[in-house]
Structures are given as structure tokens and as C-alpha cells.
Protein backbone atom coordinates (compact mmCIF):
# COMPACT_ATOMS: atom_id res chain seq x y z
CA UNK A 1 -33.20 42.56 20.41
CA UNK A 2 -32.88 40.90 24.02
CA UNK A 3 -30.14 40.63 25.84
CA UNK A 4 -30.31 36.75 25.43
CA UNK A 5 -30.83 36.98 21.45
CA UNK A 6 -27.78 38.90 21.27
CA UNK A 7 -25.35 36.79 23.70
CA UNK A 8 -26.82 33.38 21.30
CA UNK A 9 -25.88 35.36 17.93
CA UNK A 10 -22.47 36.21 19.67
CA UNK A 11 -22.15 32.12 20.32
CA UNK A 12 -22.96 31.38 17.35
CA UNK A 13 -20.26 33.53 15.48
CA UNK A 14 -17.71 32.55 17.94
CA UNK A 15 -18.27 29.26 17.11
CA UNK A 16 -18.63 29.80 13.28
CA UNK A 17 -15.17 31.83 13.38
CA UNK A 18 -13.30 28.88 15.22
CA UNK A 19 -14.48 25.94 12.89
CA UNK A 20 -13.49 28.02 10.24
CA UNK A 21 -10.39 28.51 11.45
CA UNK A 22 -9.94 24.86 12.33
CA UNK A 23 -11.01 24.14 8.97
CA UNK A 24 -8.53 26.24 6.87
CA UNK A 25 -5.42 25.98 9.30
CA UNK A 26 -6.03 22.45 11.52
CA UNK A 27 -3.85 19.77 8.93
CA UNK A 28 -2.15 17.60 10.28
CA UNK A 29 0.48 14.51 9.08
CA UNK A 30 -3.00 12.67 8.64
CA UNK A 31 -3.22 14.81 5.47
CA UNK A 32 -5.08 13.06 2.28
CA UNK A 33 -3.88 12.86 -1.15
CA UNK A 34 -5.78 12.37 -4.32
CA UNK A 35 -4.86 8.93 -6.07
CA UNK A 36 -5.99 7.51 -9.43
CA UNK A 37 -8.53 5.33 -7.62
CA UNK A 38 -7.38 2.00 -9.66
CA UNK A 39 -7.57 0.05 -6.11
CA UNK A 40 -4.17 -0.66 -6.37
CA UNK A 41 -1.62 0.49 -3.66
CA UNK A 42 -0.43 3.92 -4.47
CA UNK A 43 2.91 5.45 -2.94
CA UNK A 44 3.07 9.29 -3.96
CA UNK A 45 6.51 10.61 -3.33
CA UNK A 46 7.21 14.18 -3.22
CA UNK A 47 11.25 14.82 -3.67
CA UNK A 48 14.03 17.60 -5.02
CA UNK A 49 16.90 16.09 -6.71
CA UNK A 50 19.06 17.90 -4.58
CA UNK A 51 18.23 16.92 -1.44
CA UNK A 52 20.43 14.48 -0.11
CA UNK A 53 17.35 12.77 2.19
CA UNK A 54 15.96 12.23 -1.14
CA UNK A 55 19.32 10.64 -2.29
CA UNK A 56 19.27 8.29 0.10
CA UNK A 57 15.86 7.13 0.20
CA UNK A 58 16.06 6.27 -3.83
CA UNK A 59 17.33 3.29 -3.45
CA UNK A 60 14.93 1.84 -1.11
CA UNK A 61 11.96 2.75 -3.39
CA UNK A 62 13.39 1.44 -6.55
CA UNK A 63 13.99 -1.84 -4.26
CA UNK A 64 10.59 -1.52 -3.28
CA UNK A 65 9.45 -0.59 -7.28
CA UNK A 66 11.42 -4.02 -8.03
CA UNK A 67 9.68 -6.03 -5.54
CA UNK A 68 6.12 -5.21 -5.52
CA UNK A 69 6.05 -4.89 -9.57
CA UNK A 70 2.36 -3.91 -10.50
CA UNK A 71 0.83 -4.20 -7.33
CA UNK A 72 2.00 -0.96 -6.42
CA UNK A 73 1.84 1.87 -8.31
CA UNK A 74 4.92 4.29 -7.59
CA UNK A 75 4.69 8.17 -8.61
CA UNK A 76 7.26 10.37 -8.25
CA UNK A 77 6.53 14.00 -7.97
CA UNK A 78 8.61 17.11 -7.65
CA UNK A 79 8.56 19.60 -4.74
CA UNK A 80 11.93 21.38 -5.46
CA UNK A 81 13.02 23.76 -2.33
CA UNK A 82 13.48 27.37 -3.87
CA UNK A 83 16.82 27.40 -1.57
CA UNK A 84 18.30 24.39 -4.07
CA UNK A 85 19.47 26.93 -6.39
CA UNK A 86 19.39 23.67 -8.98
CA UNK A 87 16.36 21.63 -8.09
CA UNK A 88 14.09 23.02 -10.42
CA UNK A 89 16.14 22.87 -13.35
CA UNK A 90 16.81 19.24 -12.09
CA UNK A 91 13.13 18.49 -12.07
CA UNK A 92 12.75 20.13 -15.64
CA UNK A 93 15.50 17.80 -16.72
CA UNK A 94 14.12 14.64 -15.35
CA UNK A 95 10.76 15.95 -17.47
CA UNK A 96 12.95 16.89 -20.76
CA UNK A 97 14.44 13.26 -20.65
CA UNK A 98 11.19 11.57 -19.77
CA UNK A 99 9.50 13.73 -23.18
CA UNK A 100 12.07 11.05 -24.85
CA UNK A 101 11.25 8.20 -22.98
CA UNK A 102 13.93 7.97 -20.58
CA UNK A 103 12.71 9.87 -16.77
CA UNK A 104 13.65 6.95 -14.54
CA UNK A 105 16.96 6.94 -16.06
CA UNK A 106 17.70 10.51 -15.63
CA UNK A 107 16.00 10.09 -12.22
CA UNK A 108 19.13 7.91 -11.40
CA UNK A 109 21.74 9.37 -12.74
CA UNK A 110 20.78 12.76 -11.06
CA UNK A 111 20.82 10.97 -7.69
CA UNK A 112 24.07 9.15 -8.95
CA UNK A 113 25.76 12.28 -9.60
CA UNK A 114 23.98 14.61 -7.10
CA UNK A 115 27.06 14.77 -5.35
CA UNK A 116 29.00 16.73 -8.20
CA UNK A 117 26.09 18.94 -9.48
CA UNK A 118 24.06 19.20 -5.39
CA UNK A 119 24.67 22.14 -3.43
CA UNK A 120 25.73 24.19 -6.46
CA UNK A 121 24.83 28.11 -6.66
CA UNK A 122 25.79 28.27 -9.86
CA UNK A 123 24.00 26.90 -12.81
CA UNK A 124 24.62 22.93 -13.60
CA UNK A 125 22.67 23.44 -16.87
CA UNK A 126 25.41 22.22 -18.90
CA UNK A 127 25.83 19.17 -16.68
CA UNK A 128 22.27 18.42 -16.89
CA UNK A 129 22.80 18.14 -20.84
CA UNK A 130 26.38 15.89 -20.35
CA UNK A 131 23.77 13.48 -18.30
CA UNK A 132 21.43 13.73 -21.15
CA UNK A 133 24.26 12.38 -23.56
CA UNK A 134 25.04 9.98 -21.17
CA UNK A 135 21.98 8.89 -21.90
CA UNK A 136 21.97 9.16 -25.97
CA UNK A 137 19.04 11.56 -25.54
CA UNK A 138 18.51 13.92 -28.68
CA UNK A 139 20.93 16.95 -27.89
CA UNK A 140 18.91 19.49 -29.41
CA UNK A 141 15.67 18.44 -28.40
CA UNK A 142 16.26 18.06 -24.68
CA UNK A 143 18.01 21.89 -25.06
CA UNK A 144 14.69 23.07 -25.82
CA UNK A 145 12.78 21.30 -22.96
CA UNK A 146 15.07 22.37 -20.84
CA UNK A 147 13.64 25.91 -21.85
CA UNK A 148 9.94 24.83 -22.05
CA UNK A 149 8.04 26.70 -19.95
CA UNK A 150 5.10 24.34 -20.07
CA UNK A 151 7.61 21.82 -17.85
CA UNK A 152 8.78 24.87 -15.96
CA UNK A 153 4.95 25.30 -15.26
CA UNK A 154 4.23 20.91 -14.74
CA UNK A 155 7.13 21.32 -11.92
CA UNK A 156 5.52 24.18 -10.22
CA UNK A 157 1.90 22.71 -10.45
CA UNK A 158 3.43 19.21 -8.38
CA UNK A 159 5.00 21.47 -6.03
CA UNK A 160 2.10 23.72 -5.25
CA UNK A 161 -0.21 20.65 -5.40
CA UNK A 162 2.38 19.26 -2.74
CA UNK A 163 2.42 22.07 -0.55
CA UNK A 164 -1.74 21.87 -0.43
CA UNK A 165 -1.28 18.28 0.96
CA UNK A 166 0.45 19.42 3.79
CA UNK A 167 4.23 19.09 1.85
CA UNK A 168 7.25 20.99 4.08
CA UNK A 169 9.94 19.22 3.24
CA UNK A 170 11.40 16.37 1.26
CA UNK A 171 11.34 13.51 0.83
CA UNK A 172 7.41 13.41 2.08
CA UNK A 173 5.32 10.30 1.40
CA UNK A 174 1.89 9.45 0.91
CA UNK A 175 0.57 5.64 0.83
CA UNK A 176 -3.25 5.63 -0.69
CA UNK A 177 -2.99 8.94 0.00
CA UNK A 178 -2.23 9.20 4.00
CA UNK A 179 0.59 11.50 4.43
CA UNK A 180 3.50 8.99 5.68
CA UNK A 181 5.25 9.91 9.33
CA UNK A 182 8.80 8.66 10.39
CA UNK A 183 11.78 8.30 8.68
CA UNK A 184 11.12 6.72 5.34
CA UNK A 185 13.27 3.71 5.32
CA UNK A 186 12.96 0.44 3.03
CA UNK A 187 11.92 -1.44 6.25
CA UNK A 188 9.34 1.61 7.49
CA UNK A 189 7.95 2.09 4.15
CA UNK A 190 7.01 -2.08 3.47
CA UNK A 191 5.97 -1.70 6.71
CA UNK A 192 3.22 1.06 5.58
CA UNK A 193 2.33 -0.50 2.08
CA UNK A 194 2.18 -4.31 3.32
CA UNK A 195 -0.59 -2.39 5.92
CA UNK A 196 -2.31 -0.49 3.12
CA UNK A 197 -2.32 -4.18 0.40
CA UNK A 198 -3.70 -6.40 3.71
């Protein structure tokens, strides 16, 4: 082999080697997210119920869930950080309640209460199940969703699909499936959906 066939098969793998690399580690907050593809406006928020960013951004989407009704679709998905010793239960709880028909209430009342039960490193199991009272939710059925593994495993799915879409922290937005940058504020996130709906 020349000396010229050689240095061009060098090139070559040089090149090869840095687009794969480019490829599998160059994301950035441009990151796309699946949607369902309805053509509606979709906001995707990734959250932990212990977070207190997450706290405070609630009730600027619910405002914004009030006023753009069924023009936007809103979907709330969990990301909880492993060093919230209570988000994942929290997420399994929001799941239990919702397997009776009542997640955005036990949505709010986490964030309501989050700080009683936040910051916790001890289990808040048996406050999750006073909320679920609260709530009139069947006692003994939510006990045993609580201990479903299969919402154990639906938590940990949304998180690992989060962390794929370039997810590091929370709460991280997505609007038709652009990764959202900034703080997200009411004002910041109209701004982003009246953008996406013109």
C-alpha cells in the first residue's frame, strides 16, 4: 500500500471516529422529544415532586392548562432525582391515585404539602396514604399500588426516557418537542407555546 493510500485511510478514520463521537456525545438544549403527533401544541414536562423549582412552577402550568384548554396538550412526566430520598415514592403515588382516577389531584396536593413531606430522609409513605384519604381514594387499593412494581417500573421508564432527551435536572421542558431554555416562568413559557400555535 502507498504511502498516500495509507495517509487517505488514516483521514478517513479520523474523520469517521469524530462524527461518531459528535454523534453519540454532541446534544445540546436543542434536544428533540417524541410527541403524539396530533398537531396540537404539546408541552412535555419532566418534574420530581420534591423539588421545590418544580413547586413553584405548578402553578403557572395549571394557569396555563386553564387557559389554553384543548389547544394544548399538557403531559406531565416524572424524572425523580435519586438524591430526593422521597421522589420516587411520590411519583408512584401520583400513579396509585391516578389508577383511581384522581393524578392531578394528588399532583396538587403533593406540591401543596411538599413542604411537610420535601426534604425528608425518612420514609413519608404513610403521609402519602393520609393524602390519599384526603382524597377518598380506596385505602387498600392505593396500599397495593404503592407496592406495584409495574408503577415502580412506569416511573423509571419516564425518567430514563428523560435522561435520553437530554434531562439533568428539573423542572425541564419541552414544547413540540424542543427542549425549553430559561427559567420556566408563566410569562416565558406563553411566550414559547404562543411561538409554537402561530
Amino acid at each position: 500500500m502507498s504511502k498516500n493510500a495509507r495517509l487517505s485511510l488514516i483521514i478517513v478514520a479520523v474523520v469517521a471516529v469524530v462524527v461518531a463521537g459528535f454523534l453519540l456525545f454532541g446534544r445540546s438544549d436543542t434536544t428533540a422529544l417524541e410527541t403524539s403527533g396530533d398537531g396540537k401544541v404539546t408541552v412535555v414536562e419532566y418534574l420530581d415532586l420534591e423539588c421545590p423549582s418544580c413547586r413553584a412552577a405548578f402553578p403557572g402550568v395549571e394557569r396555563l392548562k386553564t387557559e389554553y384548554g384543548s389547544r394544548v396538550t399538557f403531559d406531565l412526566r416524572h424524572f425523580p432525582i435519586p438524591s430526593h430520598r422521597n421522589a420516587e415514592l411520590a411519583a408512584v403515588a401520583v400513579e396509585a391515585a391516578g389508577a383511581q382516577g384522581k393524578r392531578d389531584e394528588m399532583f396538587r396536593v403533593l406540591y401543596d404539602a411538599q413542604p411537610e413531606w420535601g426534604g425528608q430522609q425518612t420514609s413519608q409513605r404513610a403521609a402519602f396514604v393520609g393524602f390519599a384519604s384526603e382524597l377518598g381514594l380506596d385505602q387498600a387499593q392505593f396500599e397495593k399500588a404503592l407496592d406495584d412494581a409495574s408503577l415502580r417500573e412506569r416511573v423509571l421508564a419516564q425518567r430514563t426516557e428523560g435522561g435520553k432527551a437530554g434531562v439533568q435536572g428539573t423542572p425541564t421542558f419541552f414544547v413540540n418537542g424542543v427542549k425549553f431554555a430559561g427559567a420556566p416562568t408563566y410569562d416565558a413559557l406563553k411566550a414559547a407555546i404562543e411561538k409554537a400555535l402561530s
